[in-house]
PDB file of N, CA and C in Angstrom:
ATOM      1  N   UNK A   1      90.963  82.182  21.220  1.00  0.00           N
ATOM      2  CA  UNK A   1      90.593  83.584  21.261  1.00  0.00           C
ATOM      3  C   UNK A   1      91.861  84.416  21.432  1.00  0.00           C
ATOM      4  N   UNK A   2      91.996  85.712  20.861  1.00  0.00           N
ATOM      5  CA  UNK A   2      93.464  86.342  20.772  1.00  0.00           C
ATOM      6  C   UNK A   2      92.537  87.532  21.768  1.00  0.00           C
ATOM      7  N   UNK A   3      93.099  87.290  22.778  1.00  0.00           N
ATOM      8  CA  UNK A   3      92.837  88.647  23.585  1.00  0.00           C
ATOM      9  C   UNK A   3      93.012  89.861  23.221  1.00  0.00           C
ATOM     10  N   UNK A   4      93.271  90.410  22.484  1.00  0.00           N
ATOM     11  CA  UNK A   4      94.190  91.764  22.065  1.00  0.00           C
ATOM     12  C   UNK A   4      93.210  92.096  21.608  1.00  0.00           C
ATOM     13  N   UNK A   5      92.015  90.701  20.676  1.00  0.00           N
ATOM     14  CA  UNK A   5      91.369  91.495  19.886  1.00  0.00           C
ATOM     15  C   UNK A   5      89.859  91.731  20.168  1.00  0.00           C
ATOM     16  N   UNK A   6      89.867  91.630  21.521  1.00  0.00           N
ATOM     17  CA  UNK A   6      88.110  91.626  21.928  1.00  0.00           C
ATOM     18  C   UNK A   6      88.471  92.614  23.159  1.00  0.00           C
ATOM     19  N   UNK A   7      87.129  92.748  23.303  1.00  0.00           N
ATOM     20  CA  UNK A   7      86.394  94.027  23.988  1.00  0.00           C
ATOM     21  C   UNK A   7      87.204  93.992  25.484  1.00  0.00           C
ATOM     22  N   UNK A   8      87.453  95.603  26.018  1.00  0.00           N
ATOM     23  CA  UNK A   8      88.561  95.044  27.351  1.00  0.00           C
ATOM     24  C   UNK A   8      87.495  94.126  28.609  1.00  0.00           C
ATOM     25  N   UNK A   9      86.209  94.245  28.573  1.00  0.00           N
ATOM     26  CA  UNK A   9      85.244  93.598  29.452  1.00  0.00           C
ATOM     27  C   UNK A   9      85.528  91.810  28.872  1.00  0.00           C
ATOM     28  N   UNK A  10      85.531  91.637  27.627  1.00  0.00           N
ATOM     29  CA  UNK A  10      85.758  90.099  27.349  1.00  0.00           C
ATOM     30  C   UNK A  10      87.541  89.809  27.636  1.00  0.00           C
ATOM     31  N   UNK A  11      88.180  90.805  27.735  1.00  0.00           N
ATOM     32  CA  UNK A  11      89.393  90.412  28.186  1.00  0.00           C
ATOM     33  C   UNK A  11      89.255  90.282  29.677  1.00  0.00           C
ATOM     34  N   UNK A  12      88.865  90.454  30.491  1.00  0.00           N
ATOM     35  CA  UNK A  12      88.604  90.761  31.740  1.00  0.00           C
ATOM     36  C   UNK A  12      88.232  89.294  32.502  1.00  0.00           C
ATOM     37  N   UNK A  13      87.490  89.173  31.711  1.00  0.00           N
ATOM     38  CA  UNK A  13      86.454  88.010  31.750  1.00  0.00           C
ATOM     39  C   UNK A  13      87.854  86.483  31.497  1.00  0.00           C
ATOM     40  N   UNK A  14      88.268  86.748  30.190  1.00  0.00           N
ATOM     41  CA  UNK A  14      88.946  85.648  29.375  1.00  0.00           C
ATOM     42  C   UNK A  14      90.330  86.133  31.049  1.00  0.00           C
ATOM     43  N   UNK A  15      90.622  86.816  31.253  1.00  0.00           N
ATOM     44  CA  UNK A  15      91.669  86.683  32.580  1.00  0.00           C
ATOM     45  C   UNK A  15      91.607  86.181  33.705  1.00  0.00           C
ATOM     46  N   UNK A  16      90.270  86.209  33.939  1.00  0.00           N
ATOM     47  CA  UNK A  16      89.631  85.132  34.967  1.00  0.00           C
ATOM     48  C   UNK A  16      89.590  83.688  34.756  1.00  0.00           C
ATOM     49  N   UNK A  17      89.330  83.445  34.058  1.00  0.00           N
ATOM     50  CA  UNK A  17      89.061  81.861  33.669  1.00  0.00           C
ATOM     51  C   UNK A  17      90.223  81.331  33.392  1.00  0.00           C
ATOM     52  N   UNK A  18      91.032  82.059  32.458  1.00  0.00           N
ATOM     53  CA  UNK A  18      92.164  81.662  32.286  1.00  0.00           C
ATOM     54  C   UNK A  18      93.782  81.267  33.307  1.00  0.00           C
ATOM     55  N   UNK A  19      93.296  82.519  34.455  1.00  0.00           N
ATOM     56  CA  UNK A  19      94.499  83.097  35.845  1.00  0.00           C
ATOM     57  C   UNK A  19      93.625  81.620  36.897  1.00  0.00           C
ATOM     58  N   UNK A  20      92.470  80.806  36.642  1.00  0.00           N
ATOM     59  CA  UNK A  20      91.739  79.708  37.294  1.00  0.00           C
ATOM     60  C   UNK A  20      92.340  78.504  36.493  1.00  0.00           C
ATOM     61  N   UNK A  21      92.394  78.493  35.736  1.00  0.00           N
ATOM     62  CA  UNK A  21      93.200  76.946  34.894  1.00  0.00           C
ATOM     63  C   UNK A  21      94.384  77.115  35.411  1.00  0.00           C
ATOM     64  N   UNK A  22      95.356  78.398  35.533  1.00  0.00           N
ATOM     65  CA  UNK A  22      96.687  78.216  35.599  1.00  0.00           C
ATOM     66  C   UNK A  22      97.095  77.936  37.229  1.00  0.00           C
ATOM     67  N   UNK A  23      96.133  78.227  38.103  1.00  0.00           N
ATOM     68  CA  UNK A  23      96.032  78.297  39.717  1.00  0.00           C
ATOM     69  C   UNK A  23      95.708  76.681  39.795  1.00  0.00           C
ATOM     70  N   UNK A  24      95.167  76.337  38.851  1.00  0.00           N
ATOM     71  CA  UNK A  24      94.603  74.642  39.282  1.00  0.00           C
ATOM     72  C   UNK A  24      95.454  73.485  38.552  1.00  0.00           C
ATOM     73  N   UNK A  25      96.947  74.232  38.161  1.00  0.00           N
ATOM     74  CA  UNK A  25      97.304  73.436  37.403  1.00  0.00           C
ATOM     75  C   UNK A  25      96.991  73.311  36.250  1.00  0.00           C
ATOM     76  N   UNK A  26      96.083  73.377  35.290  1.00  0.00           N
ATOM     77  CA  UNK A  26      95.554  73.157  34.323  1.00  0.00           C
ATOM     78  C   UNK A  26      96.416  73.386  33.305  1.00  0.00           C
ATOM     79  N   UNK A  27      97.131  74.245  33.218  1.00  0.00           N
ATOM     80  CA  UNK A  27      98.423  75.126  32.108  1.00  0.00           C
ATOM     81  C   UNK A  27      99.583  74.469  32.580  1.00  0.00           C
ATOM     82  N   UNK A  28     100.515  73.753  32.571  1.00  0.00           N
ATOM     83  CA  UNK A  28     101.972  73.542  32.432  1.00  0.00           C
ATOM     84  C   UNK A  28     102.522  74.696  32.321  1.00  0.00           C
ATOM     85  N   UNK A  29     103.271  75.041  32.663  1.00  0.00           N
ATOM     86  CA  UNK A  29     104.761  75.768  32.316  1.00  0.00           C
ATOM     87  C   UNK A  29     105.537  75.773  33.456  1.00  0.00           C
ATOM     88  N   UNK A  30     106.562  76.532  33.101  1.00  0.00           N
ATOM     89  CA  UNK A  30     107.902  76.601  33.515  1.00  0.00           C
ATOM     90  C   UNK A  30     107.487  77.515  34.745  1.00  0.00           C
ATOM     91  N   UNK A  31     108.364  77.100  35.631  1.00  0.00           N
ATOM     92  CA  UNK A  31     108.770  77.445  37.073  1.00  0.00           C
ATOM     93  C   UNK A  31     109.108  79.370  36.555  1.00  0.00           C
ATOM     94  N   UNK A  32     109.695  79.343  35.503  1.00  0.00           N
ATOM     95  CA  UNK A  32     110.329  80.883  35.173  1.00  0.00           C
ATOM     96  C   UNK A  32     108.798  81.805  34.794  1.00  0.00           C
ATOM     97  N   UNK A  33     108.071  80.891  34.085  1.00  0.00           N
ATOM     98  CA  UNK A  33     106.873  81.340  33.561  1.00  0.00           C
ATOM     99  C   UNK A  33     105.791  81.940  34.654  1.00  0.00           C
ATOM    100  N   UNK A  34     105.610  80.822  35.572  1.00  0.00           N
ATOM    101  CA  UNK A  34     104.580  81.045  36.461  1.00  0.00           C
ATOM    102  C   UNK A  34     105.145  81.794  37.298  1.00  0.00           C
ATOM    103  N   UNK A  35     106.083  82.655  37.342  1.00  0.00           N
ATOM    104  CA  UNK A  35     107.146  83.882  38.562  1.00  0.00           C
ATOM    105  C   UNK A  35     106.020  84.647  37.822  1.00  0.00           C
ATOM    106  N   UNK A  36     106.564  84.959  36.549  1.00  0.00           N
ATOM    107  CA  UNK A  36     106.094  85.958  35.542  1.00  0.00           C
ATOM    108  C   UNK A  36     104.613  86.297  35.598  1.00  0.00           C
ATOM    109  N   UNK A  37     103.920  85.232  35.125  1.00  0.00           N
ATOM    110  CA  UNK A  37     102.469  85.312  35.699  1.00  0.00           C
ATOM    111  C   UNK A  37     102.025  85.555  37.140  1.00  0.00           C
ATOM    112  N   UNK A  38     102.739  85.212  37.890  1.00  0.00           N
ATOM    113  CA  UNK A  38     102.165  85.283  39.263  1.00  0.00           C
ATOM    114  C   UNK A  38     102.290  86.700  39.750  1.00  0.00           C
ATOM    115  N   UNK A  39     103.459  87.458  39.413  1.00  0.00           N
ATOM    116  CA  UNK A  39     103.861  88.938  39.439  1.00  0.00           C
ATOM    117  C   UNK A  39     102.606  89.591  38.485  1.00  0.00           C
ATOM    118  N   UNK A  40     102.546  89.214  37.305  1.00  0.00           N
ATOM    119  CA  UNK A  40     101.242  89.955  36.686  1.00  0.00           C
ATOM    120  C   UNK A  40      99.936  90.065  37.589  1.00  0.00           C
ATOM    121  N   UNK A  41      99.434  88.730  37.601  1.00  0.00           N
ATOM    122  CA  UNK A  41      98.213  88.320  38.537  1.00  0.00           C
ATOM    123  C   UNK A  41      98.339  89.565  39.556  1.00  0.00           C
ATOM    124  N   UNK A  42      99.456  89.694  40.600  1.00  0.00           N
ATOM    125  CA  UNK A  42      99.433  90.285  42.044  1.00  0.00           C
ATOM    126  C   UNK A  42      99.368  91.873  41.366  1.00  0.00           C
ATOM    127  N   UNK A  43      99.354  92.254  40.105  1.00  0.00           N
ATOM    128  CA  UNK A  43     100.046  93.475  39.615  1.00  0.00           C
ATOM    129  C   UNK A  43      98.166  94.103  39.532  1.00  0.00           C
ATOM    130  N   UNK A  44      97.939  92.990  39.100  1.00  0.00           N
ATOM    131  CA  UNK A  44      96.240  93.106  38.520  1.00  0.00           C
ATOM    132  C   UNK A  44      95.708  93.207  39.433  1.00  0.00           C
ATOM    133  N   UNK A  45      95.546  92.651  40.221  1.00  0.00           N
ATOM    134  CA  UNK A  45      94.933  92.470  41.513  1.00  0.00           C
ATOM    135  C   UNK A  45      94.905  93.507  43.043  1.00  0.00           C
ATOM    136  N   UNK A  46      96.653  93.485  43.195  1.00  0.00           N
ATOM    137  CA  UNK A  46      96.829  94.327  43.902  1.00  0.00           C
ATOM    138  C   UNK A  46      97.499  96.116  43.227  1.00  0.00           C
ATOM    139  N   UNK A  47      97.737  96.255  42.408  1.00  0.00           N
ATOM    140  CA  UNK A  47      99.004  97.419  42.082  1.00  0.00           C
ATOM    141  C   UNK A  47     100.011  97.103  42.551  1.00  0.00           C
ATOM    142  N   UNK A  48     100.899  98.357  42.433  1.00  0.00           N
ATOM    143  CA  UNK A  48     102.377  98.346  42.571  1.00  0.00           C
ATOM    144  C   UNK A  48     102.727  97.464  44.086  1.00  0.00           C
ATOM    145  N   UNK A  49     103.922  96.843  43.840  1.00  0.00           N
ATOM    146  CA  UNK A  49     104.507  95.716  45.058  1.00  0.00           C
ATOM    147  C   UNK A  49     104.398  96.619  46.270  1.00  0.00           C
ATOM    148  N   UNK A  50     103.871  95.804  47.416  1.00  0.00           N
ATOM    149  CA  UNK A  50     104.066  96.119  48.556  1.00  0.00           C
ATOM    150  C   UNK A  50     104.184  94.526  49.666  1.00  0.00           C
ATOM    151  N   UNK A  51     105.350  94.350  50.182  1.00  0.00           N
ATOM    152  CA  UNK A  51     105.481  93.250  50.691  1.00  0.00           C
ATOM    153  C   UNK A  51     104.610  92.802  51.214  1.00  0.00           C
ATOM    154  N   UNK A  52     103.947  93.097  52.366  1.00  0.00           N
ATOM    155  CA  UNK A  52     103.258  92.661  53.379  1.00  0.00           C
ATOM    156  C   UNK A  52     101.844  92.183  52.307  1.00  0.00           C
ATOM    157  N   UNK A  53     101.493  93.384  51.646  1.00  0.00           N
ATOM    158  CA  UNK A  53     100.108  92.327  51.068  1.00  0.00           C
ATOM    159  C   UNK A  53     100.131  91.710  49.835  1.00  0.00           C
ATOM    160  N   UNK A  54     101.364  91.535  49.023  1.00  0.00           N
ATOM    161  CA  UNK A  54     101.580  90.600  48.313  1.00  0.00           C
ATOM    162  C   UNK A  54     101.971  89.197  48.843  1.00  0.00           C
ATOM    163  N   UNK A  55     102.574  89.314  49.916  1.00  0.00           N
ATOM    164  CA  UNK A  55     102.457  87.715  50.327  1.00  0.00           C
ATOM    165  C   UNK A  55     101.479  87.594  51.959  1.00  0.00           C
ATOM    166  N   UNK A  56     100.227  88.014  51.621  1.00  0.00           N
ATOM    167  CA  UNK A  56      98.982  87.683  51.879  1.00  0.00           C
ATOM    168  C   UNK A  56      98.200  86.988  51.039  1.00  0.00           C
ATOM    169  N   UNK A  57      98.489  87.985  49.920  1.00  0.00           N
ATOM    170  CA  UNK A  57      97.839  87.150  48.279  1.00  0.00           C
ATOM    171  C   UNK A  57      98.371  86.192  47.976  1.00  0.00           C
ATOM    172  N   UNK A  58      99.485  85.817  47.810  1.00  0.00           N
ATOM    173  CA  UNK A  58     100.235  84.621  47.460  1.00  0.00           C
ATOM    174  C   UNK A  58     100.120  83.627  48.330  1.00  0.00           C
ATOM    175  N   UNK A  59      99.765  83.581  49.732  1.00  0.00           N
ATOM    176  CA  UNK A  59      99.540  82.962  50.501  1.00  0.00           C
ATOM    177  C   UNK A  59      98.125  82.188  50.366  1.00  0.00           C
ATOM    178  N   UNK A  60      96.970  82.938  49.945  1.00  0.00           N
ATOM    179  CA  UNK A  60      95.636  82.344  49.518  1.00  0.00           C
ATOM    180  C   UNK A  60      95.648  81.855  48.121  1.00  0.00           C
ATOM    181  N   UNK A  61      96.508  82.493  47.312  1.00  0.00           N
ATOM    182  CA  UNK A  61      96.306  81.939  45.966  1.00  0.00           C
ATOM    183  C   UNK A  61      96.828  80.265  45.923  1.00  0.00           C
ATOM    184  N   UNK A  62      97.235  79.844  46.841  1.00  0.00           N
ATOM    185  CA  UNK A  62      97.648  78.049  46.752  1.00  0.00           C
ATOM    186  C   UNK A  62      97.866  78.098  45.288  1.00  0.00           C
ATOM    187  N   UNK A  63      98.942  78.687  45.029  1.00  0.00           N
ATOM    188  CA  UNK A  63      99.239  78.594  43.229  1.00  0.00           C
ATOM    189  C   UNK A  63     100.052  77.340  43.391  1.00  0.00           C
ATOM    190  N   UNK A  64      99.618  76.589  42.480  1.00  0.00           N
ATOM    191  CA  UNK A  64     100.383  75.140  42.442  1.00  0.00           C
ATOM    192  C   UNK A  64     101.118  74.678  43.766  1.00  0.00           C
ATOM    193  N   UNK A  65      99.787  74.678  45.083  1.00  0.00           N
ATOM    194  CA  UNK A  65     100.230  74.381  46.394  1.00  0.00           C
ATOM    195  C   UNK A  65     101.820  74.260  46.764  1.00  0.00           C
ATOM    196  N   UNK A  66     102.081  73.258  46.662  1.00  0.00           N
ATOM    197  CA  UNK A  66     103.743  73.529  47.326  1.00  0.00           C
ATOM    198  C   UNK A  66     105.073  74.196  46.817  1.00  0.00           C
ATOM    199  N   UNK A  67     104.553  74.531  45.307  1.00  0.00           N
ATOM    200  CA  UNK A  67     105.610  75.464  44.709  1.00  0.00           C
ATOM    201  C   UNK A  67     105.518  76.727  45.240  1.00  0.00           C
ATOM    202  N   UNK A  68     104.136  77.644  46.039  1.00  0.00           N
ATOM    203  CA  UNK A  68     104.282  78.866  45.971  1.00  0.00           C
ATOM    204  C   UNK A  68     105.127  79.165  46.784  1.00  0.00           C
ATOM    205  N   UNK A  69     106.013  78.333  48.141  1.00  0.00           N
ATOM    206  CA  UNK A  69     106.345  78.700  48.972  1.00  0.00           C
ATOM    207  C   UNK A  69     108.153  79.101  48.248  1.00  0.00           C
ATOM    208  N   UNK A  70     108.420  78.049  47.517  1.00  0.00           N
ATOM    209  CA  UNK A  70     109.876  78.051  46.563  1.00  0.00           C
ATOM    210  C   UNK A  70     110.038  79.009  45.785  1.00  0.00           C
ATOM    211  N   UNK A  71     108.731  79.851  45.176  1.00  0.00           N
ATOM    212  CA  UNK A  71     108.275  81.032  44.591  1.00  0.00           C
ATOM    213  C   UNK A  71     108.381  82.064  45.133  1.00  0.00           C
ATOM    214  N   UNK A  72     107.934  82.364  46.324  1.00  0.00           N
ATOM    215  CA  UNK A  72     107.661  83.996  46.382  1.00  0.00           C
ATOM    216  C   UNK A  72     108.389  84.830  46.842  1.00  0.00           C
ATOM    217  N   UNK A  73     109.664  84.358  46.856  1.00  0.00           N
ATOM    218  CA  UNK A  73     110.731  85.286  46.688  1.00  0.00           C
ATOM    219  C   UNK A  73     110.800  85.967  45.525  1.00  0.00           C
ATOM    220  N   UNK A  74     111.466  84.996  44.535  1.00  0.00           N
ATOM    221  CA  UNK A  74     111.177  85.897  42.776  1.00  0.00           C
ATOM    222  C   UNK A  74     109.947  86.106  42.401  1.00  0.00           C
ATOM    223  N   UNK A  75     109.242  85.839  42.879  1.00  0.00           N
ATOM    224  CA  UNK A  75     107.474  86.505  42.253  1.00  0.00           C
ATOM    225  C   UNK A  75     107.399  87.774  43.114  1.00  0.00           C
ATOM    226  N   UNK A  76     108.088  88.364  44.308  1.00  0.00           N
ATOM    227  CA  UNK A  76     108.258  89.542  44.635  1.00  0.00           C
ATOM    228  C   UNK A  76     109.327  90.671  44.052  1.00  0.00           C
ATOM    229  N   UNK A  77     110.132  89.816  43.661  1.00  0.00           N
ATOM    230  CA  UNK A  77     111.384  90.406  42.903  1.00  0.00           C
ATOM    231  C   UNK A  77     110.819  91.304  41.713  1.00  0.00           C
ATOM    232  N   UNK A  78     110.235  90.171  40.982  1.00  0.00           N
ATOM    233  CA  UNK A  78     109.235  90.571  39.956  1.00  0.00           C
ATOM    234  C   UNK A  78     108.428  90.969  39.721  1.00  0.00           C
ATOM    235  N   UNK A  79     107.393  91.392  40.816  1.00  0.00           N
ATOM    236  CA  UNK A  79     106.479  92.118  41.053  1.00  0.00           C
ATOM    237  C   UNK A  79     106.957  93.639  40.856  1.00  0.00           C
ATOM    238  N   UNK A  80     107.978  93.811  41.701  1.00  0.00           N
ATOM    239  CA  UNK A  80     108.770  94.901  41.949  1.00  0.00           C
ATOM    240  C   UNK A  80     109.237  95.581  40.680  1.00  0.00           C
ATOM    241  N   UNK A  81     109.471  94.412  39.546  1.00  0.00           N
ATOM    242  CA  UNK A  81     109.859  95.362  38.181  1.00  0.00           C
ATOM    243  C   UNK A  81     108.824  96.202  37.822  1.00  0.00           C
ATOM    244  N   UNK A  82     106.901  96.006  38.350  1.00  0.00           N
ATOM    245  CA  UNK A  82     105.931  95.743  37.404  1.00  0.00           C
ATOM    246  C   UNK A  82     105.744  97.787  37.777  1.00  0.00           C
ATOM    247  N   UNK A  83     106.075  98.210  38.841  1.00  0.00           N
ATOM    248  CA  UNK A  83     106.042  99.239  39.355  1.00  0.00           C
ATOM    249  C   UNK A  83     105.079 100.156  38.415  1.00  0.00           C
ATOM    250  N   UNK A  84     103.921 100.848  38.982  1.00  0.00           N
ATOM    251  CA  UNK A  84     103.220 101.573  37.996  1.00  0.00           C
ATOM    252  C   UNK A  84     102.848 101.108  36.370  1.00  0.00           C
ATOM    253  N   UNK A  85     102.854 100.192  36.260  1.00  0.00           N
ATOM    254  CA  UNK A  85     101.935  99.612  35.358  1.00  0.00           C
ATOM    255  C   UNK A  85     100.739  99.332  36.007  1.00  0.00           C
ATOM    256  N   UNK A  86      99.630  99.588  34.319  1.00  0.00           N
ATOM    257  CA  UNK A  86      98.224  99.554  34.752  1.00  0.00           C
ATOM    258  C   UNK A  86      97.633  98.279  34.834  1.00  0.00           C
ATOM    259  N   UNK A  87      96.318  98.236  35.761  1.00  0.00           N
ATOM    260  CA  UNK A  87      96.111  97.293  35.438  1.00  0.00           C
ATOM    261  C   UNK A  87      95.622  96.017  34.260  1.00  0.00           C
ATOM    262  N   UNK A  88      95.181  97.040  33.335  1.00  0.00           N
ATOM    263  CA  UNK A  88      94.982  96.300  32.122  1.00  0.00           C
ATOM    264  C   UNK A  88      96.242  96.082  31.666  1.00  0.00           C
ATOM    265  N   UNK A  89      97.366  96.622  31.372  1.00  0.00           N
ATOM    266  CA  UNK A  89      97.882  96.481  31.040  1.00  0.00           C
ATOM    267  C   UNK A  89      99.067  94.739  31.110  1.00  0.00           C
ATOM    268  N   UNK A  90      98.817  94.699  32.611  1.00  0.00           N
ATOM    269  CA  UNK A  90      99.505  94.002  33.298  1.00  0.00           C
ATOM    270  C   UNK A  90      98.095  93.112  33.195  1.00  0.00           C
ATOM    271  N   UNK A  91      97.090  92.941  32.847  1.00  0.00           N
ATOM    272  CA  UNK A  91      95.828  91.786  32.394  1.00  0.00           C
ATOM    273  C   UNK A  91      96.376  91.008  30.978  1.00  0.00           C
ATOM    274  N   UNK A  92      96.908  92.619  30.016  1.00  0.00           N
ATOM    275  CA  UNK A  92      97.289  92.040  28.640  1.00  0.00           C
ATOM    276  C   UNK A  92      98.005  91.400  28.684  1.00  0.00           C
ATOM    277  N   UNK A  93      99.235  91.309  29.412  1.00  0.00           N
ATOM    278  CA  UNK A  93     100.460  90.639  29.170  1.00  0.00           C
ATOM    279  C   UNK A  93     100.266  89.641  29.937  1.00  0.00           C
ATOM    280  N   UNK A  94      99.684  89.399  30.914  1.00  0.00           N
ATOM    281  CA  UNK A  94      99.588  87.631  31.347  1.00  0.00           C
ATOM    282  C   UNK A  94      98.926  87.261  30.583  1.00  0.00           C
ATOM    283  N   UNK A  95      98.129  87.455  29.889  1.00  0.00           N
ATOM    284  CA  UNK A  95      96.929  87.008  29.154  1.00  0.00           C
ATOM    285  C   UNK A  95      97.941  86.248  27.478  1.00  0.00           C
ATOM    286  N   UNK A  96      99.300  87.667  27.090  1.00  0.00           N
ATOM    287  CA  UNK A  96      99.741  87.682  26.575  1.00  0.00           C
ATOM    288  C   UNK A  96     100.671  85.948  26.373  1.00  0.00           C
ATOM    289  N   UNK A  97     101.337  85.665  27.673  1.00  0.00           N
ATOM    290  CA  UNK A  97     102.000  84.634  27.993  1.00  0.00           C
ATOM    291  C   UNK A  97     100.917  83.615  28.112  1.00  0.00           C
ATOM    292  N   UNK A  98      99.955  83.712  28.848  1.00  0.00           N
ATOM    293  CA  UNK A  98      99.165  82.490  28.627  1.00  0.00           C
ATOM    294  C   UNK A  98      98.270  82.018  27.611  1.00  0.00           C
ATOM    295  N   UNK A  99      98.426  82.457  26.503  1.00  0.00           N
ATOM    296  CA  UNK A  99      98.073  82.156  25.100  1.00  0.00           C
ATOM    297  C   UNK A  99      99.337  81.728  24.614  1.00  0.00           C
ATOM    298  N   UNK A 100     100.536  81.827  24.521  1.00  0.00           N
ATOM    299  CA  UNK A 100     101.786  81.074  24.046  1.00  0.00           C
ATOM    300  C   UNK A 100     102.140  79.828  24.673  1.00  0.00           C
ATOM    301  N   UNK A 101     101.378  79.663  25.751  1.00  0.00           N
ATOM    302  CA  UNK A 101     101.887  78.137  26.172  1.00  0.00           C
ATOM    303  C   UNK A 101     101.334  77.486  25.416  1.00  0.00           C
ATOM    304  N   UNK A 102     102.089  76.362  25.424  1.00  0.00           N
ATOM    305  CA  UNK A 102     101.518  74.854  24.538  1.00  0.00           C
ATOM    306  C   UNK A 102     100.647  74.334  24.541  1.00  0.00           C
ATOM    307  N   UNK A 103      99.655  74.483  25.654  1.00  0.00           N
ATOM    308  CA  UNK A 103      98.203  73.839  26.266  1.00  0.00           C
ATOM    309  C   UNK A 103      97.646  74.469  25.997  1.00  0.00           C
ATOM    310  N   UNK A 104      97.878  75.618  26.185  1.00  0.00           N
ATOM    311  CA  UNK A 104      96.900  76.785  25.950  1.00  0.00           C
ATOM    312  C   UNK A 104      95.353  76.360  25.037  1.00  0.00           C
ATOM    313  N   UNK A 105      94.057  76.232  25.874  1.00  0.00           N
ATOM    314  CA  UNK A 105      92.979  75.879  25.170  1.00  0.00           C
ATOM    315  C   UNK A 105      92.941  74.351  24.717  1.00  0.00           C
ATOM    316  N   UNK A 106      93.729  73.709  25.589  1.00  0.00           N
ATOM    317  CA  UNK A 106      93.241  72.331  25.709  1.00  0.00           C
ATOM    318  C   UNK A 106      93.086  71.929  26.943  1.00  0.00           C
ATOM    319  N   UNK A 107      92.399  70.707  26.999  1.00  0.00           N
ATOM    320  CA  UNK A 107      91.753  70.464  28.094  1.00  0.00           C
ATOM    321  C   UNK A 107      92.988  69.050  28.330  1.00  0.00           C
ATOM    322  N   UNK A 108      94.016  68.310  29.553  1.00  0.00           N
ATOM    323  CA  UNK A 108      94.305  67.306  29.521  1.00  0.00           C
ATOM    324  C   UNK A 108      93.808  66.057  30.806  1.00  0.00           C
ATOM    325  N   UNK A 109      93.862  65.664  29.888  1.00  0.00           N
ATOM    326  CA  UNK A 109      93.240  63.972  30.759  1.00  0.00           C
ATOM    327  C   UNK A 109      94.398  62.728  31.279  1.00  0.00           C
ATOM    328  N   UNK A 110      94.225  62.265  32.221  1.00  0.00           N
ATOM    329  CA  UNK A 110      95.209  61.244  32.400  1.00  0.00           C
ATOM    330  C   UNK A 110      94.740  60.015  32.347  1.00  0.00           C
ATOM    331  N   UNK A 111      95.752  59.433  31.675  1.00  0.00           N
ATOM    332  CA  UNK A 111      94.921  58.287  30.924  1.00  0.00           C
ATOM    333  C   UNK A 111      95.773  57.058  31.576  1.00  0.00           C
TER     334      UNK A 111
END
């Protein structure tokens, strides 16, 4: 599904399910990637950076459990660029990156 091109309620929807695969592991990527996303997510969620309750959120989100703690320095850094962007906007563009990963819409098994 290309997000860009469905209704902003089915994007909404497709950001949920999708921001849940990438929280459970499900998506691979890069340590640089998931800053990026994780700054979107908190952008969506919360608005513009504010320390104290961005790493409240980051604290419950157990994003790939023991990485978030190695994280949330630059996922605040980066948050901080996101300044006054909307929230859809900041929906599109994670949504944006998590359709370019390689997994993207597969399911993997360990065999």
């Amino acid at each position: 599904v290309n997000p860009m091109t469905v209704t902003e309620s089915t994007r909404a929807q497709l950001y949920w399910q999708v921001k849940r695969d990438f929280m459970d592991g499900r998506l691979p990527c890069t340590a640089e990637t998931a800053i990026q996303l994780s700054a979107y997510m908190a952008q969506v969620e919360l608005g513009d950076w504010e320390q104290t309750q961005l790493m409240e959120y980051l604290s419950q989100l157990a994003l790939h459990k023991k990485d978030l703690l190695r994280l949330q320095d630059s996922i605040s850094v980066t948050h901080q660029t996101l300044r006054g962007m909307s929230c859809q906007d900041a929906r599109s563009e994670f949504l944006k990156i998590m359709t370019s990963l390689e997994f993207y819409g597969m399911i993997l098994f360990n065999v």
